[in-house]
PDB file of N, CA and C in Angstrom:
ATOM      1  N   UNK A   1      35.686 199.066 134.046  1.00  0.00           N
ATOM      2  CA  UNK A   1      35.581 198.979 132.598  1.00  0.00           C
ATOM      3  C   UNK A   1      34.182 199.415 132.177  1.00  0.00           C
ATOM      4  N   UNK A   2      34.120 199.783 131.136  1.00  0.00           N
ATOM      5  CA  UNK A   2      32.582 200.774 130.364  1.00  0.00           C
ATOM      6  C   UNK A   2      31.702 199.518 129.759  1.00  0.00           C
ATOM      7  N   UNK A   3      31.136 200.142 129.196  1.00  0.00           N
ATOM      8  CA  UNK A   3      30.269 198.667 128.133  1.00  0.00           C
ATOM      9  C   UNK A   3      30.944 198.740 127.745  1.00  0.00           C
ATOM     10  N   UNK A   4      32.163 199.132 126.930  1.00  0.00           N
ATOM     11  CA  UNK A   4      32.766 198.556 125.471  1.00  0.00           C
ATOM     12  C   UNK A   4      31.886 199.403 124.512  1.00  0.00           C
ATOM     13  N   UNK A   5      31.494 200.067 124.622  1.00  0.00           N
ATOM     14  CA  UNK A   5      31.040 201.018 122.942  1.00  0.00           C
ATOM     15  C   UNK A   5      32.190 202.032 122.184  1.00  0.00           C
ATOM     16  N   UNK A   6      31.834 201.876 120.657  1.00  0.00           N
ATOM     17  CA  UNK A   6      32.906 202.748 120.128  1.00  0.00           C
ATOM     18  C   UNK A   6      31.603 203.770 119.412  1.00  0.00           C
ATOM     19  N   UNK A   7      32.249 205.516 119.271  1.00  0.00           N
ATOM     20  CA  UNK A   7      31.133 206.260 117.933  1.00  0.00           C
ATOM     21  C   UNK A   7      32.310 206.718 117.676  1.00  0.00           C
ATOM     22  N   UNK A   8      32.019 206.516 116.357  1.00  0.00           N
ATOM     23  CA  UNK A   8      32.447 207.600 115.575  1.00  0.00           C
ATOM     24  C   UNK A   8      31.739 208.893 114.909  1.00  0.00           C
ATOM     25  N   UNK A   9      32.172 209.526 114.659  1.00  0.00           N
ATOM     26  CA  UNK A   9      31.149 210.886 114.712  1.00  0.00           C
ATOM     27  C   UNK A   9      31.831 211.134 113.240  1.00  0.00           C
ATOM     28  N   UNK A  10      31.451 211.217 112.218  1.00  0.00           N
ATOM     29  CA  UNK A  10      32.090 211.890 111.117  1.00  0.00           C
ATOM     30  C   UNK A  10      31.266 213.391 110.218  1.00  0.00           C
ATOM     31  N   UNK A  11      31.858 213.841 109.450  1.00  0.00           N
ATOM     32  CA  UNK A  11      31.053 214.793 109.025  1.00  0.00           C
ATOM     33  C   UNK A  11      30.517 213.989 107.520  1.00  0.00           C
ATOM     34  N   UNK A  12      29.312 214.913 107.762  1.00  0.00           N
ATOM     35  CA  UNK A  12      28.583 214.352 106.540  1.00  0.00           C
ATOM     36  C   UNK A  12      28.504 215.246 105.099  1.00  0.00           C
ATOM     37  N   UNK A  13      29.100 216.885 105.062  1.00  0.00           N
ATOM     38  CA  UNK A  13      29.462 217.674 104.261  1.00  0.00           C
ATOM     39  C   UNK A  13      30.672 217.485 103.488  1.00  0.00           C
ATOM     40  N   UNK A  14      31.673 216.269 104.718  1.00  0.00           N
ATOM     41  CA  UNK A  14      32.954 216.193 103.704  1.00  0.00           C
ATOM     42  C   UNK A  14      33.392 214.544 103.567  1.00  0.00           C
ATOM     43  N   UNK A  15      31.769 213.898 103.460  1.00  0.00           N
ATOM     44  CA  UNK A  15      31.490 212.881 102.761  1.00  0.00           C
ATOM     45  C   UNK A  15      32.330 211.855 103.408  1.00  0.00           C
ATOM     46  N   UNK A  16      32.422 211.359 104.501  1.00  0.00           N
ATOM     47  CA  UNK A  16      33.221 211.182 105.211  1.00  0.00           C
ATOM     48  C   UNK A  16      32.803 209.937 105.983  1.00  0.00           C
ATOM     49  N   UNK A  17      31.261 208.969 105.547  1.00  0.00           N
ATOM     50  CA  UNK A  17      30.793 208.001 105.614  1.00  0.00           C
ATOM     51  C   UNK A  17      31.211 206.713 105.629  1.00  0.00           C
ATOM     52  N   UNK A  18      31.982 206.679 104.103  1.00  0.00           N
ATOM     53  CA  UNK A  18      32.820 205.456 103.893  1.00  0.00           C
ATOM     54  C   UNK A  18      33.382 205.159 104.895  1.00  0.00           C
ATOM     55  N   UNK A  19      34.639 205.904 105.012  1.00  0.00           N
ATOM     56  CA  UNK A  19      35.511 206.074 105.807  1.00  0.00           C
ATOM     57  C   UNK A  19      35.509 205.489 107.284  1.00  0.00           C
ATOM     58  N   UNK A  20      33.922 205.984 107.939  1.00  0.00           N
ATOM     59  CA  UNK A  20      33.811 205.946 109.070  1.00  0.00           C
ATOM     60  C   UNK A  20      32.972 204.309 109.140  1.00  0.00           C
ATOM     61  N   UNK A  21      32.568 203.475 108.756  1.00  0.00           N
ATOM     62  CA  UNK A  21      32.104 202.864 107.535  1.00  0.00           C
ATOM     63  C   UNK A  21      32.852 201.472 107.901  1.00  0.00           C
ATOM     64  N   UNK A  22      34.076 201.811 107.376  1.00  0.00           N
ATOM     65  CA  UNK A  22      35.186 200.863 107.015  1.00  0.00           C
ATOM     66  C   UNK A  22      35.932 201.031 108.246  1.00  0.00           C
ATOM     67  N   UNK A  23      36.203 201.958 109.318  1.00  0.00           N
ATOM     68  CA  UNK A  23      36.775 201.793 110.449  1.00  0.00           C
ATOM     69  C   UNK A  23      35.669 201.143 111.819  1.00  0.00           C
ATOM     70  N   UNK A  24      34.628 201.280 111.427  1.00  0.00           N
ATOM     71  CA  UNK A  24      33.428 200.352 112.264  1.00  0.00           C
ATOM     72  C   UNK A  24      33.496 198.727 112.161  1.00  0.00           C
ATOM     73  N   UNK A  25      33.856 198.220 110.620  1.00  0.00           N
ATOM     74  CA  UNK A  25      34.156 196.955 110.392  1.00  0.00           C
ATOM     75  C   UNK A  25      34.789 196.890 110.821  1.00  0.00           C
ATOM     76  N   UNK A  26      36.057 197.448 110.540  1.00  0.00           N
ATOM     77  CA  UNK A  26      37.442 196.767 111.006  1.00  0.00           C
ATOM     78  C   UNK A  26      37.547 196.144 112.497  1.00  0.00           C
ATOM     79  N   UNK A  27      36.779 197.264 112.933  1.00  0.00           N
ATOM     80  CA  UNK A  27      36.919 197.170 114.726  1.00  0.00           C
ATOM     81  C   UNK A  27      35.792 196.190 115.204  1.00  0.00           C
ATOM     82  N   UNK A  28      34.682 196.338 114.084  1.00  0.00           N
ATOM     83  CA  UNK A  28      34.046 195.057 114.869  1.00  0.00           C
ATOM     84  C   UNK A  28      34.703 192.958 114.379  1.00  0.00           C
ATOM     85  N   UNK A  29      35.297 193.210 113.433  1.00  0.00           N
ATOM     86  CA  UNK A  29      35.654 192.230 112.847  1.00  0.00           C
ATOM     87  C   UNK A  29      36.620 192.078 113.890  1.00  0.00           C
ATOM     88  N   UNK A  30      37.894 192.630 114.628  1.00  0.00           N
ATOM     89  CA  UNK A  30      38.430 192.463 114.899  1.00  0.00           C
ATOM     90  C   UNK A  30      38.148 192.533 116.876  1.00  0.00           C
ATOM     91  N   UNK A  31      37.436 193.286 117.214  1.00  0.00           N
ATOM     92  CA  UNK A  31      36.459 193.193 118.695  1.00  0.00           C
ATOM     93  C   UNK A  31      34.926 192.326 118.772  1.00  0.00           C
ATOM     94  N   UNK A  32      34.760 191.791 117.952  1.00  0.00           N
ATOM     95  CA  UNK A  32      33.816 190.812 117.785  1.00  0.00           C
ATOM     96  C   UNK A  32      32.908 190.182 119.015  1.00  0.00           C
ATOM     97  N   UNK A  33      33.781 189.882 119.857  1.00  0.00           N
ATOM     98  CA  UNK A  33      33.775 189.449 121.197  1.00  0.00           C
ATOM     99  C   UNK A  33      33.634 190.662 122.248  1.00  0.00           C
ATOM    100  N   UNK A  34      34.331 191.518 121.897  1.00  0.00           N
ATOM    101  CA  UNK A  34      34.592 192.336 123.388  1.00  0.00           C
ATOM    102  C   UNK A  34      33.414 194.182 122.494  1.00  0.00           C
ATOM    103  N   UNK A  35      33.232 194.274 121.909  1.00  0.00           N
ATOM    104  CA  UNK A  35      32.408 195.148 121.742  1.00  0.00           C
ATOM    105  C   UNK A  35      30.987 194.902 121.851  1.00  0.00           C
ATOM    106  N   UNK A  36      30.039 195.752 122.350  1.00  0.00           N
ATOM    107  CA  UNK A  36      28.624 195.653 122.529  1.00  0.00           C
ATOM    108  C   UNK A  36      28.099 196.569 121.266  1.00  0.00           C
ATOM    109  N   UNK A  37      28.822 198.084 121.142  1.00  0.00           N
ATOM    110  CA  UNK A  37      28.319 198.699 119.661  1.00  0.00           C
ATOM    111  C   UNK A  37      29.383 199.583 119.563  1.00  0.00           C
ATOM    112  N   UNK A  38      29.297 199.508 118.101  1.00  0.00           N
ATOM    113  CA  UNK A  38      29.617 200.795 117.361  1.00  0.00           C
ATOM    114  C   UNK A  38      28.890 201.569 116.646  1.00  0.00           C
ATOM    115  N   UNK A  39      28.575 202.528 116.549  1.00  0.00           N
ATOM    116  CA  UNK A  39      27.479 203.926 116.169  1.00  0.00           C
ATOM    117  C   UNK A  39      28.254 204.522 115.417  1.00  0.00           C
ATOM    118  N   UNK A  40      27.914 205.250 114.423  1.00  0.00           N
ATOM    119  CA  UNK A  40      27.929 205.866 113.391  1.00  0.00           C
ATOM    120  C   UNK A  40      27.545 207.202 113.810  1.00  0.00           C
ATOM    121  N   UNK A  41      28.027 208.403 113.936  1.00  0.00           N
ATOM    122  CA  UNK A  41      27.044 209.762 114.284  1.00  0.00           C
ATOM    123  C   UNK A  41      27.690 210.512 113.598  1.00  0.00           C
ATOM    124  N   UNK A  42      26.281 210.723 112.109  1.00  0.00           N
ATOM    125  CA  UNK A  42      26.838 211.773 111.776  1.00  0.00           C
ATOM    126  C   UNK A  42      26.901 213.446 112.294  1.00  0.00           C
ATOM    127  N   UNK A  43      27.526 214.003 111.920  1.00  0.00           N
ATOM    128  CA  UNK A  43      27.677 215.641 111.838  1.00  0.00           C
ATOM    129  C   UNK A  43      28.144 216.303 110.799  1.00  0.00           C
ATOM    130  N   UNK A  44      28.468 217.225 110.926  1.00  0.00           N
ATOM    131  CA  UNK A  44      29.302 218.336 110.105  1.00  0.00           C
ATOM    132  C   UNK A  44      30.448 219.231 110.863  1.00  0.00           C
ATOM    133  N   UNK A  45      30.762 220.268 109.633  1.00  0.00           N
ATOM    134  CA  UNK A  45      32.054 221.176 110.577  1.00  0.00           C
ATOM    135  C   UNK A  45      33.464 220.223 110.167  1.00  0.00           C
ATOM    136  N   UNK A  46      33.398 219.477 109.222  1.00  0.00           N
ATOM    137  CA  UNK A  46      34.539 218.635 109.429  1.00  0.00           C
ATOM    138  C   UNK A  46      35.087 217.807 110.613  1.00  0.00           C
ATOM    139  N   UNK A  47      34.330 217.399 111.341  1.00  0.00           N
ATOM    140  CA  UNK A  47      34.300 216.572 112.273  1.00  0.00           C
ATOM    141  C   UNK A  47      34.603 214.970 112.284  1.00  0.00           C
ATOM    142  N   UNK A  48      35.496 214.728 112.680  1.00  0.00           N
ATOM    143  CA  UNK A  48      35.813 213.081 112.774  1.00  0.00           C
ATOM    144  C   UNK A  48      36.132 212.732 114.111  1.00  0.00           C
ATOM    145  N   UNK A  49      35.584 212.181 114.850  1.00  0.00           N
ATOM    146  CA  UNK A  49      35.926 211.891 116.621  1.00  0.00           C
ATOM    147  C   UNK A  49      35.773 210.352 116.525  1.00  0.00           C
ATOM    148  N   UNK A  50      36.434 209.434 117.407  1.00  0.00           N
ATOM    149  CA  UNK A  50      36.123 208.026 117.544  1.00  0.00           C
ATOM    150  C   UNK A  50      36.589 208.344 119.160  1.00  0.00           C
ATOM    151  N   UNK A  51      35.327 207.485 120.113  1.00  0.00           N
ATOM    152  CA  UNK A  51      35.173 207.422 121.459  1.00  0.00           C
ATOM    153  C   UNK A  51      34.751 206.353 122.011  1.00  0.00           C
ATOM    154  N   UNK A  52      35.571 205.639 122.578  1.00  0.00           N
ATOM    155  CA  UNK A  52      35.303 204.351 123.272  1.00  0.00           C
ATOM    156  C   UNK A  52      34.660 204.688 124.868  1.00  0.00           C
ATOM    157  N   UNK A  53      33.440 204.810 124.927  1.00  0.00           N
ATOM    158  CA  UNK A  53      32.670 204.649 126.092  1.00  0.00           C
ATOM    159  C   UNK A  53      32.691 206.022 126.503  1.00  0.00           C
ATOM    160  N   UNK A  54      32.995 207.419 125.505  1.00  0.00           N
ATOM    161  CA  UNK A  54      32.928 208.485 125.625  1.00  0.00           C
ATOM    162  C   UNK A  54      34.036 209.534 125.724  1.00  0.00           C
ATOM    163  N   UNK A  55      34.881 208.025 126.372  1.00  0.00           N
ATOM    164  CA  UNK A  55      36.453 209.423 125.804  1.00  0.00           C
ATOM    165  C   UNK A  55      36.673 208.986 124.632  1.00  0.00           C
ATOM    166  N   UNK A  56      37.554 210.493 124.200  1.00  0.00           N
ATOM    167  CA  UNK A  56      37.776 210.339 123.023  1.00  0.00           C
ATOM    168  C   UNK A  56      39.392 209.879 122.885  1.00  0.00           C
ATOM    169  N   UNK A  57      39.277 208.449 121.810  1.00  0.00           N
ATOM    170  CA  UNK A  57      40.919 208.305 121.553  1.00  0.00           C
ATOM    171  C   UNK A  57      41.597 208.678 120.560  1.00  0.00           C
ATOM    172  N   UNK A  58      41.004 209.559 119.530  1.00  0.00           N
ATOM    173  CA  UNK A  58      41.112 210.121 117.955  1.00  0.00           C
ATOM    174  C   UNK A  58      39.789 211.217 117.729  1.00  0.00           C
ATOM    175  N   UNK A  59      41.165 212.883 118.050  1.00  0.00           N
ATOM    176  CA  UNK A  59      40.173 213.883 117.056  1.00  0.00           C
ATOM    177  C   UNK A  59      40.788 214.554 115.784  1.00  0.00           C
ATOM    178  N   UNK A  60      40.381 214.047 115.227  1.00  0.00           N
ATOM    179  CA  UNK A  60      41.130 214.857 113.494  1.00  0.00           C
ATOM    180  C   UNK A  60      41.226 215.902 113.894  1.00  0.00           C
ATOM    181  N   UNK A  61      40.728 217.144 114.745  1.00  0.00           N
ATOM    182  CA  UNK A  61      40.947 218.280 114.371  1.00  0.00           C
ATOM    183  C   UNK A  61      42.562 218.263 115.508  1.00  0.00           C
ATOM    184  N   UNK A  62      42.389 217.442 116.751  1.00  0.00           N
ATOM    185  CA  UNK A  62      43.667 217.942 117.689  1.00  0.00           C
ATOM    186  C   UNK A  62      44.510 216.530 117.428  1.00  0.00           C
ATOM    187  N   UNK A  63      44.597 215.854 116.702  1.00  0.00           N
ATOM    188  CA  UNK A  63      45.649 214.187 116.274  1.00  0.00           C
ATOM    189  C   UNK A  63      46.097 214.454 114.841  1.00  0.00           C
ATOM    190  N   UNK A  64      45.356 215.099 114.099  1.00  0.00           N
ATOM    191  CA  UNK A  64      45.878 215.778 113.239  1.00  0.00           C
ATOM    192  C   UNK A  64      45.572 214.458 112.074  1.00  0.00           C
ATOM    193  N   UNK A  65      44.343 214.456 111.415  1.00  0.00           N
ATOM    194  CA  UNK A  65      44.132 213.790 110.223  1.00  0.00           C
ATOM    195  C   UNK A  65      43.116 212.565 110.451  1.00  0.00           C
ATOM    196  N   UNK A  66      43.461 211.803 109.978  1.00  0.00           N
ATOM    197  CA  UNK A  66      42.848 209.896 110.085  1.00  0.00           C
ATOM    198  C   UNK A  66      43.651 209.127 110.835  1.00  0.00           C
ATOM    199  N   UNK A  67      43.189 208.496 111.575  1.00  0.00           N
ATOM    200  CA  UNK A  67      44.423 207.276 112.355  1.00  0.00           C
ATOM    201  C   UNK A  67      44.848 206.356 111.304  1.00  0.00           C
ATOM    202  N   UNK A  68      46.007 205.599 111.259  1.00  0.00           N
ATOM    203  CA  UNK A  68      46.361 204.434 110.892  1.00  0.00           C
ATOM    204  C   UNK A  68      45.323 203.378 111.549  1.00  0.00           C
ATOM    205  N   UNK A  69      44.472 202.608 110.707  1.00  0.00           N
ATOM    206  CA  UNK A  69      44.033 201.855 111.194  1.00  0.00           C
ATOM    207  C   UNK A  69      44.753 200.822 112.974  1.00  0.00           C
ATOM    208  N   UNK A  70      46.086 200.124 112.271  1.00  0.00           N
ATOM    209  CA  UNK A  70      46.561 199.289 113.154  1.00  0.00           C
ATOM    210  C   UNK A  70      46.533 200.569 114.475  1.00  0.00           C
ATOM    211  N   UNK A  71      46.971 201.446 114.295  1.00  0.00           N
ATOM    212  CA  UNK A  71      47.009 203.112 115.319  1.00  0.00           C
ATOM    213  C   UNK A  71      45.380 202.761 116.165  1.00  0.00           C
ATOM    214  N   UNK A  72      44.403 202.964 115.517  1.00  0.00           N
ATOM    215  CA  UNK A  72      43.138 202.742 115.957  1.00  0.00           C
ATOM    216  C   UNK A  72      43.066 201.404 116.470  1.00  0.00           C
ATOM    217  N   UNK A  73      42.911 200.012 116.149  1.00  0.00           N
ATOM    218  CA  UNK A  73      43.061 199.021 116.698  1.00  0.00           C
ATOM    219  C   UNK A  73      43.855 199.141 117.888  1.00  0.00           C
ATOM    220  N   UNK A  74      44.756 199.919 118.434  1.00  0.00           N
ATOM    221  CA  UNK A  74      46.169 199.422 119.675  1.00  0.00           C
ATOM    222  C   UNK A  74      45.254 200.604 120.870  1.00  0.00           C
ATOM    223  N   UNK A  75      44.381 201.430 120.173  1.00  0.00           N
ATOM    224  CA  UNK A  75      43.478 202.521 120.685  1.00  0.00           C
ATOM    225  C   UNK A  75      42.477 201.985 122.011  1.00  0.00           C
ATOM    226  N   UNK A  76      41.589 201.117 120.863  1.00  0.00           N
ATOM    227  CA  UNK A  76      40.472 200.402 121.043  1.00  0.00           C
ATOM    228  C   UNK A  76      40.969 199.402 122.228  1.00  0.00           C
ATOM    229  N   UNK A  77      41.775 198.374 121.569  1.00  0.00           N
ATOM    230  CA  UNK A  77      42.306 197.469 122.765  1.00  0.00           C
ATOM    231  C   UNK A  77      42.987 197.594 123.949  1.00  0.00           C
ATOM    232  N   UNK A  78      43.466 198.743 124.081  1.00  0.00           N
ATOM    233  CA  UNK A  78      43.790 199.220 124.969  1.00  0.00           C
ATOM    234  C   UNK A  78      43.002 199.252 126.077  1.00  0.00           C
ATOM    235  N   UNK A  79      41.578 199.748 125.480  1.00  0.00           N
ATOM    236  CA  UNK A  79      40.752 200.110 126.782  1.00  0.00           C
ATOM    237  C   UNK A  79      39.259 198.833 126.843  1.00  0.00           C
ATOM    238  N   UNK A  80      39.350 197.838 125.185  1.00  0.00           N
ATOM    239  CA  UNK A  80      38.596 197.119 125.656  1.00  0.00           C
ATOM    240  C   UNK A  80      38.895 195.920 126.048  1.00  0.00           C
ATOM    241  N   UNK A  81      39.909 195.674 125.548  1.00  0.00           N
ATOM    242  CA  UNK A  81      40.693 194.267 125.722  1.00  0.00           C
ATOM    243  C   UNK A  81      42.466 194.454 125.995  1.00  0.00           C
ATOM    244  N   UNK A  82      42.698 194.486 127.066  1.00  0.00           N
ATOM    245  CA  UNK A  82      44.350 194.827 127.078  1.00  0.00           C
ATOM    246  C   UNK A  82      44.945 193.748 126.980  1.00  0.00           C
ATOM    247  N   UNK A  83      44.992 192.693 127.152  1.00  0.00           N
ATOM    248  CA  UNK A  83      45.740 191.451 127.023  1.00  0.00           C
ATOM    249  C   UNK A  83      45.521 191.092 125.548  1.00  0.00           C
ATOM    250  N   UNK A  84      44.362 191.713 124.934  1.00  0.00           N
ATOM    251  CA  UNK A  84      44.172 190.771 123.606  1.00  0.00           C
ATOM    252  C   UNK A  84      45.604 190.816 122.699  1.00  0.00           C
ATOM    253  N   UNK A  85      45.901 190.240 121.842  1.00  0.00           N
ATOM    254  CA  UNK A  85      47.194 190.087 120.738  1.00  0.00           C
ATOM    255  C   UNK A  85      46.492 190.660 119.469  1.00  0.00           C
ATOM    256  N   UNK A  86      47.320 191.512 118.788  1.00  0.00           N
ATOM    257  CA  UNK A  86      46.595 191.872 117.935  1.00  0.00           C
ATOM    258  C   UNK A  86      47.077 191.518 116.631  1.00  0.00           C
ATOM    259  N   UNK A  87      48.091 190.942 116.642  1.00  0.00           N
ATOM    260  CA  UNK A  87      49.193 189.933 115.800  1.00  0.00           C
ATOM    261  C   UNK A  87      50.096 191.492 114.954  1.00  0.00           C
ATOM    262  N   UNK A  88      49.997 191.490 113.960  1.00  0.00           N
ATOM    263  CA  UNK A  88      50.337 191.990 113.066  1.00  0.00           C
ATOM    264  C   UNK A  88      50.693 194.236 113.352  1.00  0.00           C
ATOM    265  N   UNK A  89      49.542 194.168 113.802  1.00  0.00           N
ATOM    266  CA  UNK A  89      48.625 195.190 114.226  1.00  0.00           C
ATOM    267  C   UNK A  89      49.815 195.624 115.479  1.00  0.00           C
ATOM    268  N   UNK A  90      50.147 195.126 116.314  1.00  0.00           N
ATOM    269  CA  UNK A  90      50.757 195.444 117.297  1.00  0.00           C
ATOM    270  C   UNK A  90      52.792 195.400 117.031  1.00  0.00           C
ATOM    271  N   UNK A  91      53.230 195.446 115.587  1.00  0.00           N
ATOM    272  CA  UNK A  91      54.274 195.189 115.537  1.00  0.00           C
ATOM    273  C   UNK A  91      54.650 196.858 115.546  1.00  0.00           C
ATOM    274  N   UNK A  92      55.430 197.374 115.847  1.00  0.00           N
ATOM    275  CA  UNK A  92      55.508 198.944 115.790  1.00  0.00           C
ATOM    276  C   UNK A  92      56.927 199.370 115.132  1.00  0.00           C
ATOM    277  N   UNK A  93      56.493 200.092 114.010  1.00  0.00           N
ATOM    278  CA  UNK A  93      57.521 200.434 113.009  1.00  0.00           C
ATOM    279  C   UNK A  93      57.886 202.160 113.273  1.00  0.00           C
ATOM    280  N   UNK A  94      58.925 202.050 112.781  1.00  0.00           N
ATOM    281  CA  UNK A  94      59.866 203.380 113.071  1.00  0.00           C
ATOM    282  C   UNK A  94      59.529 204.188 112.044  1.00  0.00           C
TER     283      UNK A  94
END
């Protein structure tokens, strides 16, 4: 297992801060315990990457858009916490 770090890399031309912002909370609110950091890196080029300990589990340009949050959460836990329950988050709709 890695440290547990998440980055997200967003672009900063297509304002794309918030965004990256509000998916850092989520994941630390909800990895609280099992994360050491999440980083913020900006770029450009339209760039959005999120990488837990360097692989990447979400690239907008080859996943095609923004994750569903709960999508990102089942991401994350996967590789930092596999047993964790994620209640809600883990119900999987058609």
């Amino acid at each position: 297992m890695g440290d547990n770090r998440v980055t997200i890399t967003y672009c900063t031309q297509c304002r794309w801060l918030l965004r990256a912002a509000w998916y850092a909370q989520e994941l630390l609110t909800t990895f609280h315990r099992e994360l050491t950091e999440v980083a913020l890196r900006p770029a450009t080029g339209g760039v959005f990457v999120v990488e837990v300990d360097g692989e990447v589990i979400w690239d907008r340009g080859t996943d095609g858009g923004f994750p569903e949050i709960t999508v990102l959460k089942r991401a994350v836990r996967d590789r930092v916490a596999p047993d964790k329950p994620l209640g809600h988050s883990d119900v999987v709709t058609a």
